[in-house]
PDB file of N, CA and C in Angstrom:
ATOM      1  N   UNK A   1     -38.156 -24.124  56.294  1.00  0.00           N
ATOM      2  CA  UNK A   1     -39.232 -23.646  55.454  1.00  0.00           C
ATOM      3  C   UNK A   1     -38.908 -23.802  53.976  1.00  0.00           C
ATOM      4  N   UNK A   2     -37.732 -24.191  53.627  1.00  0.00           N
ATOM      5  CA  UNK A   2     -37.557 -24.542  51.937  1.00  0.00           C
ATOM      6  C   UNK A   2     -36.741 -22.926  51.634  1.00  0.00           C
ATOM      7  N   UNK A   3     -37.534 -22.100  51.905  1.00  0.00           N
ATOM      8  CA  UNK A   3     -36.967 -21.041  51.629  1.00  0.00           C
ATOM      9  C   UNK A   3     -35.738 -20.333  51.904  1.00  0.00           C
ATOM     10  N   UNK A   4     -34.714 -19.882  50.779  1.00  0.00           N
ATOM     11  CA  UNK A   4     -33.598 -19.161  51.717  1.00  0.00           C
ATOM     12  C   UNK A   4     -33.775 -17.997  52.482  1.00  0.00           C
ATOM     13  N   UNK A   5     -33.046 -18.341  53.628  1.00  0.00           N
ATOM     14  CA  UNK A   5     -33.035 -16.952  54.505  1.00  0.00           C
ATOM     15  C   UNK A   5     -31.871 -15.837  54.663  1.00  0.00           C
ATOM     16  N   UNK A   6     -32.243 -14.090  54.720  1.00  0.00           N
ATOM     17  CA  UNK A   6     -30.899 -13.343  55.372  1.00  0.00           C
ATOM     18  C   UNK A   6     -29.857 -14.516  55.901  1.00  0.00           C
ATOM     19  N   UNK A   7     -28.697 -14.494  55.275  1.00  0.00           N
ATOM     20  CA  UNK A   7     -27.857 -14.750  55.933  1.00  0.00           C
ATOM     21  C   UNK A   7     -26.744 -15.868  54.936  1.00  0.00           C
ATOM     22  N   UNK A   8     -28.014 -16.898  54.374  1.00  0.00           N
ATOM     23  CA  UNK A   8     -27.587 -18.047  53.920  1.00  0.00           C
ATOM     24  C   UNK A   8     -27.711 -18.095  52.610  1.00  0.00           C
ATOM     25  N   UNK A   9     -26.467 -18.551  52.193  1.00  0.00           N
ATOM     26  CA  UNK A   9     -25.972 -18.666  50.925  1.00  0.00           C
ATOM     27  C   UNK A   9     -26.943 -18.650  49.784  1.00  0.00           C
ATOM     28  N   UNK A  10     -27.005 -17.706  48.929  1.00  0.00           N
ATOM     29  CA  UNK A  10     -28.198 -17.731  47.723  1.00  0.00           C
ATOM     30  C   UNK A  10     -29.398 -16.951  48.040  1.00  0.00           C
ATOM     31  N   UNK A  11     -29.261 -16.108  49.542  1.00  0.00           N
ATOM     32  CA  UNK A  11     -30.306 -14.980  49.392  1.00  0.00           C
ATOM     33  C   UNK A  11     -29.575 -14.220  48.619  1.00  0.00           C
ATOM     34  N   UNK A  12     -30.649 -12.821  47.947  1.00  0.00           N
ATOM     35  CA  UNK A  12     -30.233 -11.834  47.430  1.00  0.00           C
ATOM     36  C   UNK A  12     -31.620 -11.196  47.773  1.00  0.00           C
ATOM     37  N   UNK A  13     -30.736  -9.478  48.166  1.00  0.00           N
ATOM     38  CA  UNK A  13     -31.741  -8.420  48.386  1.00  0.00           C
ATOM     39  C   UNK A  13     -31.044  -7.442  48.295  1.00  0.00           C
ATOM     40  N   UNK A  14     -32.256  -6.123  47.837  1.00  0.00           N
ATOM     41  CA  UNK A  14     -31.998  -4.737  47.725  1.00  0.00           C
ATOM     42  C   UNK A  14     -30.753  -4.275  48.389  1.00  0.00           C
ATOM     43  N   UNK A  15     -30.993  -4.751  49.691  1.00  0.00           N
ATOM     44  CA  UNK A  15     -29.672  -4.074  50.332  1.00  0.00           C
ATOM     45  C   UNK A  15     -28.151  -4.195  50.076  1.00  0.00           C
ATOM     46  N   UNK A  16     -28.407  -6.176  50.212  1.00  0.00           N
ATOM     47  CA  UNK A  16     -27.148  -6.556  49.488  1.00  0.00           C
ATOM     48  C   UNK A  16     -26.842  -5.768  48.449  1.00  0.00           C
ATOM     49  N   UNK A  17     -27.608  -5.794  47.388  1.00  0.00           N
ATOM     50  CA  UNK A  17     -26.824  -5.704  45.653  1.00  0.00           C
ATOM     51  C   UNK A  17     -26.705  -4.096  46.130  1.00  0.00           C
ATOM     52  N   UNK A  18     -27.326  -3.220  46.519  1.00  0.00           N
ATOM     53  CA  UNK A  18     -27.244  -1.975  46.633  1.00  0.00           C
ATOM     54  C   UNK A  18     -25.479  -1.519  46.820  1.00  0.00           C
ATOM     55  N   UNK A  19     -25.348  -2.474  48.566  1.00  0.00           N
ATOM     56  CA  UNK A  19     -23.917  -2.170  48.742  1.00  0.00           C
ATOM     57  C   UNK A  19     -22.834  -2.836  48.015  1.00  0.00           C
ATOM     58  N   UNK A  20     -23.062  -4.054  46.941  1.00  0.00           N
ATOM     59  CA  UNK A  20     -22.302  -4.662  46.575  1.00  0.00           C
ATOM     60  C   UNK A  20     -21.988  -3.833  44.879  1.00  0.00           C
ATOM     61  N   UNK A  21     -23.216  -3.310  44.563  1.00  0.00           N
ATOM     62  CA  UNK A  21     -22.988  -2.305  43.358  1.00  0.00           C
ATOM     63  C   UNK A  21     -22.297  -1.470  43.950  1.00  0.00           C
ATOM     64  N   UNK A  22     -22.556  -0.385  44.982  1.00  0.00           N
ATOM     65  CA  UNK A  22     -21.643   0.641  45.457  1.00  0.00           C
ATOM     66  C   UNK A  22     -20.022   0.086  45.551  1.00  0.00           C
ATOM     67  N   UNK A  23     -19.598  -0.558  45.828  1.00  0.00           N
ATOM     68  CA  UNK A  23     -18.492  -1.168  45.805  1.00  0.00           C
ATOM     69  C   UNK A  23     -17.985  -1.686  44.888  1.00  0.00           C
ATOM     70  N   UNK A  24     -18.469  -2.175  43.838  1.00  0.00           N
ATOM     71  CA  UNK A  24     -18.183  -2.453  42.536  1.00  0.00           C
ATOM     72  C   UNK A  24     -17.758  -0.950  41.516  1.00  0.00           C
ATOM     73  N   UNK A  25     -18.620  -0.145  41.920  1.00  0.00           N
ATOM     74  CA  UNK A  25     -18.236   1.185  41.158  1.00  0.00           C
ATOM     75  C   UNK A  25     -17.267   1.578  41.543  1.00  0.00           C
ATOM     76  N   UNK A  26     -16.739   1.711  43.153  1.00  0.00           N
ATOM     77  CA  UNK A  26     -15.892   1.964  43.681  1.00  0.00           C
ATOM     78  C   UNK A  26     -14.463   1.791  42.919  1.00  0.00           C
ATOM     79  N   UNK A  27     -14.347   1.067  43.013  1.00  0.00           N
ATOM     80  CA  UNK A  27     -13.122   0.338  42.239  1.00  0.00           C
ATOM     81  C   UNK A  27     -13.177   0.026  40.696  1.00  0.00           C
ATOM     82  N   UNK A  28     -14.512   0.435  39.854  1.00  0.00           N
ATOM     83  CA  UNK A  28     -14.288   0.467  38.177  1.00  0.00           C
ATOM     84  C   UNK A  28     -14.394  -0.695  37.925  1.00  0.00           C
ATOM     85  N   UNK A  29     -15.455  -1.866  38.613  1.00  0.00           N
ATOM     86  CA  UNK A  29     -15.738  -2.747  38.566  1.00  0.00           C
ATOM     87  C   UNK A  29     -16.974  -3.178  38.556  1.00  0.00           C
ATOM     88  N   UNK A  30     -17.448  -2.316  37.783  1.00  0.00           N
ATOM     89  CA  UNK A  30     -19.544  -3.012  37.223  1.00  0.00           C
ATOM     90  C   UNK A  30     -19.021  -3.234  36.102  1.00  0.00           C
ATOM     91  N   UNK A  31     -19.089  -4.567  35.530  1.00  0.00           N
ATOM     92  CA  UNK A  31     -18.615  -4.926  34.430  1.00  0.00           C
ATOM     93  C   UNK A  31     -20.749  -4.391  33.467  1.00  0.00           C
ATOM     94  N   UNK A  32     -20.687  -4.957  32.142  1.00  0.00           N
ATOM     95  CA  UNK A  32     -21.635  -4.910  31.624  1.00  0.00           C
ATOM     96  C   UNK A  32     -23.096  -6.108  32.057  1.00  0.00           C
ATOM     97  N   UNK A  33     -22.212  -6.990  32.375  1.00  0.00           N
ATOM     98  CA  UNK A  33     -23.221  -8.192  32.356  1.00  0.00           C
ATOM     99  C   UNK A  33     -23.979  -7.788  34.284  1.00  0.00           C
ATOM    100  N   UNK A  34     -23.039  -7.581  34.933  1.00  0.00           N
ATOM    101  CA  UNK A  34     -23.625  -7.144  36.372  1.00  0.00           C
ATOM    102  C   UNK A  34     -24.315  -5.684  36.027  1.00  0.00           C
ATOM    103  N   UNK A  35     -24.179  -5.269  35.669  1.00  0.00           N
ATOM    104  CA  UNK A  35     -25.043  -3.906  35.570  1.00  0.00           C
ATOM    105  C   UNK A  35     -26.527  -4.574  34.720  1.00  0.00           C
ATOM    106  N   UNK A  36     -26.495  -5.146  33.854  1.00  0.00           N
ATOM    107  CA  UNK A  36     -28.065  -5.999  32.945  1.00  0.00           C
ATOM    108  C   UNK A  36     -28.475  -6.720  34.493  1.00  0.00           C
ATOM    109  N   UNK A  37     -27.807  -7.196  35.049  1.00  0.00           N
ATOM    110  CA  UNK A  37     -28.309  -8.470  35.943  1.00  0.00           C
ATOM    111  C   UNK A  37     -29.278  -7.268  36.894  1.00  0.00           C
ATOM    112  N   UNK A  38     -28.211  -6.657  37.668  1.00  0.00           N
ATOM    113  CA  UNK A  38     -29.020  -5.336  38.550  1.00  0.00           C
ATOM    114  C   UNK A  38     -30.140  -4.570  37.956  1.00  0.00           C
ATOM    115  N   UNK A  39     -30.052  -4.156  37.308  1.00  0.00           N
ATOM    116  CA  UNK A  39     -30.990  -3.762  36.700  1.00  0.00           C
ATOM    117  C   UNK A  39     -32.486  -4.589  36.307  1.00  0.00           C
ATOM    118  N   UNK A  40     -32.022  -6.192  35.942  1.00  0.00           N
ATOM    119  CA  UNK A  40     -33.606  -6.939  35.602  1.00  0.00           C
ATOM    120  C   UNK A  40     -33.814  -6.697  37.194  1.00  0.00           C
ATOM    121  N   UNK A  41     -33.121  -7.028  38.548  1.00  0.00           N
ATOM    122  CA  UNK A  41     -33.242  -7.311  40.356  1.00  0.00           C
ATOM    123  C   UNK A  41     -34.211  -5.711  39.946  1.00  0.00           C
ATOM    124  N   UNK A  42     -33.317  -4.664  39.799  1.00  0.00           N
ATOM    125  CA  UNK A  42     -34.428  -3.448  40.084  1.00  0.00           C
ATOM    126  C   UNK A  42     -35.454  -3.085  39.648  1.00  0.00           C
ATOM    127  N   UNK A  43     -35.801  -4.117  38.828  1.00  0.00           N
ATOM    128  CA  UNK A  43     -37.238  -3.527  37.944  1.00  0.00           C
ATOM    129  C   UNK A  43     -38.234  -4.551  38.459  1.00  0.00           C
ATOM    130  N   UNK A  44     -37.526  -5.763  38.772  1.00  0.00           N
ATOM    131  CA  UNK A  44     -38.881  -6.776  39.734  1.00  0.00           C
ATOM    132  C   UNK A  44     -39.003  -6.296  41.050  1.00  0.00           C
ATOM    133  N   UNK A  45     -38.006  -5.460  41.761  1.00  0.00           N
ATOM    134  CA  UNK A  45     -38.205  -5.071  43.075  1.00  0.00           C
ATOM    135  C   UNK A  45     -38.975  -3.747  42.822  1.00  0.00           C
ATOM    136  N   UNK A  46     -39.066  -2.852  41.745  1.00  0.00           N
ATOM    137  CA  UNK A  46     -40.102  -2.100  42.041  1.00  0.00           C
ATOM    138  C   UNK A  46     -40.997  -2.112  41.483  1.00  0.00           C
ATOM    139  N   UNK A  47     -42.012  -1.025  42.124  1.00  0.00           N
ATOM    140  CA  UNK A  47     -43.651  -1.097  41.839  1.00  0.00           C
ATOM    141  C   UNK A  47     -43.485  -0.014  40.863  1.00  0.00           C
ATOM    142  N   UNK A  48     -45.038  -0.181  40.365  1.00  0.00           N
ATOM    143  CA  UNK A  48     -45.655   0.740  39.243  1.00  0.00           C
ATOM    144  C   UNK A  48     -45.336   2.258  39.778  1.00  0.00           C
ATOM    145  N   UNK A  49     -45.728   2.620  41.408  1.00  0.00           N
ATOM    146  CA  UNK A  49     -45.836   3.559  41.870  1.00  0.00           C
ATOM    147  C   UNK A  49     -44.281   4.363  42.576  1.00  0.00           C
ATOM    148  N   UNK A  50     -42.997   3.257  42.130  1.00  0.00           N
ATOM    149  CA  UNK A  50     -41.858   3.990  42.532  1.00  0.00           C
ATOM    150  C   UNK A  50     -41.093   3.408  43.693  1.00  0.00           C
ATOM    151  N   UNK A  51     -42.273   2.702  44.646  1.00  0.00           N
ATOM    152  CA  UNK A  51     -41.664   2.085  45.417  1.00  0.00           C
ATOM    153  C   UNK A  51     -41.075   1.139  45.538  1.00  0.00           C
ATOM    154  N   UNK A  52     -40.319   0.469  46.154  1.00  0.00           N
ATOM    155  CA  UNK A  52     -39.733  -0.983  45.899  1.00  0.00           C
ATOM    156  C   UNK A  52     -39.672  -1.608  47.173  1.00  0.00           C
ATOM    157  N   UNK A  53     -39.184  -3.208  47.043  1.00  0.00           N
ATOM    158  CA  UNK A  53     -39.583  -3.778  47.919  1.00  0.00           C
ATOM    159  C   UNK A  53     -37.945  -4.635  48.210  1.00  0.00           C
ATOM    160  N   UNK A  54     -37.780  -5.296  49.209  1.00  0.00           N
ATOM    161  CA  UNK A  54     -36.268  -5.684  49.729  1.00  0.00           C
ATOM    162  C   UNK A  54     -35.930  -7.197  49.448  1.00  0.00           C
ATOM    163  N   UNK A  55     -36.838  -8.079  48.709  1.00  0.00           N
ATOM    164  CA  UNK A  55     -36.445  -9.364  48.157  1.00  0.00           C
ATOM    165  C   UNK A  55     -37.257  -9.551  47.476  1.00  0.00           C
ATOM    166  N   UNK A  56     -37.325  -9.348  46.202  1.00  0.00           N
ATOM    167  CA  UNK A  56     -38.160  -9.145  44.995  1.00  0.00           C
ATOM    168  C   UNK A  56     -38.794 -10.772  44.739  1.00  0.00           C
ATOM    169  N   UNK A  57     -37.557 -11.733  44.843  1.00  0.00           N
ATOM    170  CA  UNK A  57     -37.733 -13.190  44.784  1.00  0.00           C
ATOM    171  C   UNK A  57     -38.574 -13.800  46.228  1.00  0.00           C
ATOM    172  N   UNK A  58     -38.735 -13.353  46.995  1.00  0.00           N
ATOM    173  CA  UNK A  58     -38.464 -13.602  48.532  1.00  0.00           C
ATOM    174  C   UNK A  58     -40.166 -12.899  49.478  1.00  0.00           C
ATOM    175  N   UNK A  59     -40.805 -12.637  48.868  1.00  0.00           N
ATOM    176  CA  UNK A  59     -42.072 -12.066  49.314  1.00  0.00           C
ATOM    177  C   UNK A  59     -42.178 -12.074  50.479  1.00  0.00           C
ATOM    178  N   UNK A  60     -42.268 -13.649  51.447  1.00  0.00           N
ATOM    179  CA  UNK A  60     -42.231 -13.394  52.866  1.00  0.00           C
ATOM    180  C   UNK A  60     -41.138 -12.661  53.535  1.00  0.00           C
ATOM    181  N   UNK A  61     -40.278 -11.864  53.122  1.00  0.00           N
ATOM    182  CA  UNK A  61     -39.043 -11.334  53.534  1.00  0.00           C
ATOM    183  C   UNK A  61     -39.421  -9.909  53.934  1.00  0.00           C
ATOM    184  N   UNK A  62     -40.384  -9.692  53.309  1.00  0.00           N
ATOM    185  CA  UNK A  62     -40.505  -8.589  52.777  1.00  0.00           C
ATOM    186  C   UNK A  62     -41.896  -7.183  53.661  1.00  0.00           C
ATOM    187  N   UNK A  63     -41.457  -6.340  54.081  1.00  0.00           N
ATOM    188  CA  UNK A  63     -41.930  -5.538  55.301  1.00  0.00           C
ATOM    189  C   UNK A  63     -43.314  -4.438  54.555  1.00  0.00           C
ATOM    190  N   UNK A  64     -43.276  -4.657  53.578  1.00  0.00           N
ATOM    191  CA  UNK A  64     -44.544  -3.851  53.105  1.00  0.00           C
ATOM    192  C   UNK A  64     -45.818  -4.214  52.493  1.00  0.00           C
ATOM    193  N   UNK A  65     -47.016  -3.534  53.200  1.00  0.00           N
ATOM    194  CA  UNK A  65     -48.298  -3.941  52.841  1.00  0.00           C
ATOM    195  C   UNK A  65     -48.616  -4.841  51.843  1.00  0.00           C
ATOM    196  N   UNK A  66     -49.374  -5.992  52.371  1.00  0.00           N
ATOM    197  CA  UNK A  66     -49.805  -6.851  50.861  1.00  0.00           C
ATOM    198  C   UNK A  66     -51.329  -6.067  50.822  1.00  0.00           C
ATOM    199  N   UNK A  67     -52.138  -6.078  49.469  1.00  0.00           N
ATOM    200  CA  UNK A  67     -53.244  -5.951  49.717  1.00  0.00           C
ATOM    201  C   UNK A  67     -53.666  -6.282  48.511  1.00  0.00           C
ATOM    202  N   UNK A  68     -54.727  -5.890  47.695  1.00  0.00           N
ATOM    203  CA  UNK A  68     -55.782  -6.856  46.474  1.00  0.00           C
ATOM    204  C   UNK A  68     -54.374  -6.100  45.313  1.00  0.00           C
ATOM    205  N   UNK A  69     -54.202  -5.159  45.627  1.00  0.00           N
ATOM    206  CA  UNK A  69     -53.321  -4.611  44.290  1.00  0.00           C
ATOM    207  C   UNK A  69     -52.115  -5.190  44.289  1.00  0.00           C
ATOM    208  N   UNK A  70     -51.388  -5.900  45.030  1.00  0.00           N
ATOM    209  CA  UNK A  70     -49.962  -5.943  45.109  1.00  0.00           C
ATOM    210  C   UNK A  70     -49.080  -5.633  46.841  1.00  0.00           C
ATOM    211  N   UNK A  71     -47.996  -6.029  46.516  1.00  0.00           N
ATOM    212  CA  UNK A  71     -47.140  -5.836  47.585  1.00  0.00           C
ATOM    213  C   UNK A  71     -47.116  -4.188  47.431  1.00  0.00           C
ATOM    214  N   UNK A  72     -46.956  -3.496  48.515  1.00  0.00           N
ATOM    215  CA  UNK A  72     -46.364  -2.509  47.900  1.00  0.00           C
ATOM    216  C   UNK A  72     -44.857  -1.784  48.581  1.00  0.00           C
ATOM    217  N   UNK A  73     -44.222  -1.160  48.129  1.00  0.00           N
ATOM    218  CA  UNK A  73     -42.879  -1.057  48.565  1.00  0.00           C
ATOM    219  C   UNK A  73     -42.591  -0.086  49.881  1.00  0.00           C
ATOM    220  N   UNK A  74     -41.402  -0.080  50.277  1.00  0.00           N
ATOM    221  CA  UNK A  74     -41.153   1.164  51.485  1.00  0.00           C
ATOM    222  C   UNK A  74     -40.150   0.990  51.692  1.00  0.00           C
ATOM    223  N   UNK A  75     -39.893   2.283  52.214  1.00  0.00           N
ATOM    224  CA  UNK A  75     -39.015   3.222  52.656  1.00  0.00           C
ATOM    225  C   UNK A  75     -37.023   2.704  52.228  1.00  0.00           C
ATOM    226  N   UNK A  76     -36.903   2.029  53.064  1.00  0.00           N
ATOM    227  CA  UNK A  76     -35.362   1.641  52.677  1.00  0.00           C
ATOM    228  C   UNK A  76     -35.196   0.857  51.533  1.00  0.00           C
ATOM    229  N   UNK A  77     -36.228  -0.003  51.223  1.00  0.00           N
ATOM    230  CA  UNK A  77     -35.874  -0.198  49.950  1.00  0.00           C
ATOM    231  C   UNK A  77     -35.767   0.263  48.820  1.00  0.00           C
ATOM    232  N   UNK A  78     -36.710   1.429  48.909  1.00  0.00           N
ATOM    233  CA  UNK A  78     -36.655   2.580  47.855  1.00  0.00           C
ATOM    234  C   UNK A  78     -35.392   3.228  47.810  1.00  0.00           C
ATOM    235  N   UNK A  79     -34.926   3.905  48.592  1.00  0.00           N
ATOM    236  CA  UNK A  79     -33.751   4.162  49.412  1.00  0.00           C
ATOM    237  C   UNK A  79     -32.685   3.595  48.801  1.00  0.00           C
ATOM    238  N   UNK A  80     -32.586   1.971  49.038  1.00  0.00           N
ATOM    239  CA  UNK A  80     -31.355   1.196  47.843  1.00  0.00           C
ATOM    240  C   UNK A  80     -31.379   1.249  46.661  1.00  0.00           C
ATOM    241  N   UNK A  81     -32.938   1.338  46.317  1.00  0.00           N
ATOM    242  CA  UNK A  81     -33.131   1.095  44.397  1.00  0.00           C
ATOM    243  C   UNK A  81     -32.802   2.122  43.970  1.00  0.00           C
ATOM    244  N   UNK A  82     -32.265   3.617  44.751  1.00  0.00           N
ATOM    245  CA  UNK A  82     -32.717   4.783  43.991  1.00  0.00           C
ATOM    246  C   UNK A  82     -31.195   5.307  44.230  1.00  0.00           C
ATOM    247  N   UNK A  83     -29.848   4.938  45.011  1.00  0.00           N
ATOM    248  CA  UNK A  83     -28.617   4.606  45.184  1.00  0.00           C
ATOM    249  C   UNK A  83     -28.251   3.864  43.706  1.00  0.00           C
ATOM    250  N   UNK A  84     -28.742   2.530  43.498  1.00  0.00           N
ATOM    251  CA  UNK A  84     -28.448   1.681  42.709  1.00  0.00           C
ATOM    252  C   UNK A  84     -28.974   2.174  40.851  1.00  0.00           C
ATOM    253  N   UNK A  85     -30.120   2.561  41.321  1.00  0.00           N
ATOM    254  CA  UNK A  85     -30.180   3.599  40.255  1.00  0.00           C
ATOM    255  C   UNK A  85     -29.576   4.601  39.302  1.00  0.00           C
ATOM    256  N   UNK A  86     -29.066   5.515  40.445  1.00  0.00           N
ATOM    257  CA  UNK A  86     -28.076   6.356  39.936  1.00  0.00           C
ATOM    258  C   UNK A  86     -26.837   5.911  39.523  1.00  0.00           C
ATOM    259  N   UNK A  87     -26.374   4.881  40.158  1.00  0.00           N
ATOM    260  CA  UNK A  87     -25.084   4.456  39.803  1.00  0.00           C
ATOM    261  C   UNK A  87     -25.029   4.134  37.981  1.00  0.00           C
ATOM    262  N   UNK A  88     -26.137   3.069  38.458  1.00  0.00           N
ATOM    263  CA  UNK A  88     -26.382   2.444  36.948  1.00  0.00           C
ATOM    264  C   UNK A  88     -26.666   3.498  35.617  1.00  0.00           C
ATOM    265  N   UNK A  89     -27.334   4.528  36.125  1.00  0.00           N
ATOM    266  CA  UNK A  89     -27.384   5.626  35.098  1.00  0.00           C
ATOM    267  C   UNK A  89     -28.887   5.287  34.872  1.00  0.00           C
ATOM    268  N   UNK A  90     -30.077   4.520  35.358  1.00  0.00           N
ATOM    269  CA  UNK A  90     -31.674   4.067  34.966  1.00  0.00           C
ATOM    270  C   UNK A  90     -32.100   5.342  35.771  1.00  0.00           C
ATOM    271  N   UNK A  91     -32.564   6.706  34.589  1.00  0.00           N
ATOM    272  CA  UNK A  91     -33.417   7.137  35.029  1.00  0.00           C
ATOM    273  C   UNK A  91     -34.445   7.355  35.345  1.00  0.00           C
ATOM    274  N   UNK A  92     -35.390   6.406  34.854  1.00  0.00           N
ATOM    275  CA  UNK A  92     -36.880   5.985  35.007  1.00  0.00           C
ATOM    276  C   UNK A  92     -37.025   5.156  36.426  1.00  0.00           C
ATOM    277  N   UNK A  93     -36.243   4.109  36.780  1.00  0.00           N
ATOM    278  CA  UNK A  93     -36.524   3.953  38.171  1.00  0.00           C
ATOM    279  C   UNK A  93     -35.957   5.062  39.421  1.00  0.00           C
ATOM    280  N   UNK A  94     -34.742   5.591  39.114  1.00  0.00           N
ATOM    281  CA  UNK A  94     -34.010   6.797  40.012  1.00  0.00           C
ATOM    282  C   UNK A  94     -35.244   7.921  40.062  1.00  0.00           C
ATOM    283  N   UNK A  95     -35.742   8.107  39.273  1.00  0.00           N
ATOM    284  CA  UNK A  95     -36.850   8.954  39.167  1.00  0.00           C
ATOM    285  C   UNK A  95     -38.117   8.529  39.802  1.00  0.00           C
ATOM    286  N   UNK A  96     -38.548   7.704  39.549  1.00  0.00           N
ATOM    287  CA  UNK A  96     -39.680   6.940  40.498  1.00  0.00           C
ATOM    288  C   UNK A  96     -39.260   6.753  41.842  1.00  0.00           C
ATOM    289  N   UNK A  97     -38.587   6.314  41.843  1.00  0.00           N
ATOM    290  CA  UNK A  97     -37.965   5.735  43.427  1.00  0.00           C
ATOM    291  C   UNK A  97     -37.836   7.669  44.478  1.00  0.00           C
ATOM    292  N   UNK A  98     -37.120   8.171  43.471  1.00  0.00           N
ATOM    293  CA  UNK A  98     -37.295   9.581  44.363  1.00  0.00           C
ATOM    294  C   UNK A  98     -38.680  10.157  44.257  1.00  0.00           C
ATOM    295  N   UNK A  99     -39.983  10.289  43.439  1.00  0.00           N
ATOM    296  CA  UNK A  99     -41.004  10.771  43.613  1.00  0.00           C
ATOM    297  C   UNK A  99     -41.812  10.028  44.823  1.00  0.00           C
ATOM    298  N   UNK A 100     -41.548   8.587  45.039  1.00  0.00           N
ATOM    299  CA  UNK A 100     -42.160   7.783  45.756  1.00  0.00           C
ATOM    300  C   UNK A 100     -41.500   8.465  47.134  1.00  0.00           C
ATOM    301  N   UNK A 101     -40.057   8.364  47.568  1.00  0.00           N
ATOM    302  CA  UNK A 101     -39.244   8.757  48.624  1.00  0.00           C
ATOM    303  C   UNK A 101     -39.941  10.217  49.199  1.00  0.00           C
ATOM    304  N   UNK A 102     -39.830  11.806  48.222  1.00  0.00           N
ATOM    305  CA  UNK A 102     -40.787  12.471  48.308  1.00  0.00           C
ATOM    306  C   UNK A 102     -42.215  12.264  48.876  1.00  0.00           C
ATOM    307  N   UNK A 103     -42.871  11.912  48.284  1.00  0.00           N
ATOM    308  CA  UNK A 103     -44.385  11.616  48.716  1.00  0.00           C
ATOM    309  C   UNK A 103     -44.646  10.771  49.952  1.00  0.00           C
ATOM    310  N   UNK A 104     -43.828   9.670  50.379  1.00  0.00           N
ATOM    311  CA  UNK A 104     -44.299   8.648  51.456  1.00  0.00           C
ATOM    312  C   UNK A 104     -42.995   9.017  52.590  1.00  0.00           C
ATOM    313  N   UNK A 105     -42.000   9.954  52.555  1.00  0.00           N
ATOM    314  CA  UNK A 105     -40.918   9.544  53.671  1.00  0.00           C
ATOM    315  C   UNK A 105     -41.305  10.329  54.974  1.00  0.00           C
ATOM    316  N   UNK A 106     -40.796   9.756  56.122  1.00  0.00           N
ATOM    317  CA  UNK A 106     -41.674   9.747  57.436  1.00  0.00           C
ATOM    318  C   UNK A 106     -40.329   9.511  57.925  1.00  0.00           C
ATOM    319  N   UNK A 107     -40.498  10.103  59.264  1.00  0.00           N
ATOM    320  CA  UNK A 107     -39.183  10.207  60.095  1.00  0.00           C
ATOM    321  C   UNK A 107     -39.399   9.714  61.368  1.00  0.00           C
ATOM    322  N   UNK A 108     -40.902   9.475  61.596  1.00  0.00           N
ATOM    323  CA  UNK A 108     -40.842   8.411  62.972  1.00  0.00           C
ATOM    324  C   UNK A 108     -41.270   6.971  62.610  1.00  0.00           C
ATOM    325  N   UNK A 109     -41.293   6.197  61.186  1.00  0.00           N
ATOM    326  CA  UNK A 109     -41.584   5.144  60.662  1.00  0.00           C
ATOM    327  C   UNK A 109     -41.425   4.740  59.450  1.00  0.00           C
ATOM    328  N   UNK A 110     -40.882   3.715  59.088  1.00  0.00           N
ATOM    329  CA  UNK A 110     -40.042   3.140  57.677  1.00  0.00           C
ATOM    330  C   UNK A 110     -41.767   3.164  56.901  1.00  0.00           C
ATOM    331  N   UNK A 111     -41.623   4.179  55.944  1.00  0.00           N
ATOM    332  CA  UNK A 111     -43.064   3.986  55.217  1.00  0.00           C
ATOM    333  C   UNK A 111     -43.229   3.226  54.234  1.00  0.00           C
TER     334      UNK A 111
END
C-alpha cells in the first residue's frame, strides 16, 4: 500500500514515543531537541477537544471516528499523550487529554 506499517521501520505512534519518552526520562535522557520533536508528534496527534489519536501521520492506522469535523481521538491514545505530557511538563495538552479521559472513559470499550 506505499504506506508504512506497525512494525516496519519509519512508523511512529503515540504508543511508541509514549514508551520511548518514558524510558528516556528514566535514565536523564530527554535531551532538548527530543522533547521539541515530541511535543510538535503531540500537538498533531491531538484534537481541539483533548482527545488524541495513535498515528497522527498515519490516518488509516488509526481507530477513531472520522466524520465532517475531523478524526476524532480515543481512549489509549489519550492515555499516551497525557503520560507523555506530564513528563514533558505541557500543561495544556496533560490537561486536555485528562478532561477528555474524564468525560469519554468507558470500561467495557476503548472510547
Amino acid at each position: 500500500s506505499g504506506q508504512v506499517q506497525p512494525g516496519q521501520a519509519g512508523h511512529v505512534d503515540l504508543s511508541m514515543t509514549r514508551h520511548a519518552v518514558q524510558g528516556l526520562a528514566a535514565v536523564g535522557a530527554l535531551s532538548d531537541e527530543i522533547r521539541k520533536a515530541t511535543l510538535r508528534y503531540l500537538e498533531a496527534s491531538c484534537r481541539q477537544d483533548g482527545g488524541c489519536v495513535y498515528a497522527a501521520h498515519e490516518p488509516a492506522l488509526n481507530k477513531g471516528i472520522r466524520s465532517e469535523a475531523g478524526e476524532q481521538g480515543y481512549g489509549t491514545a489519550t492515555a499516551d499523550a497525557l503520560i507523555c505530557a506530564k513528563i514533558l511538563g505541557h500543561s495544556e495538552i496533560r490537561d486536555g487529554a485528562r478532561r477528555w479521559l474524564l468525560a469519554n472513559l468507558r470500561v467495557d470499550e476503548n472510547p
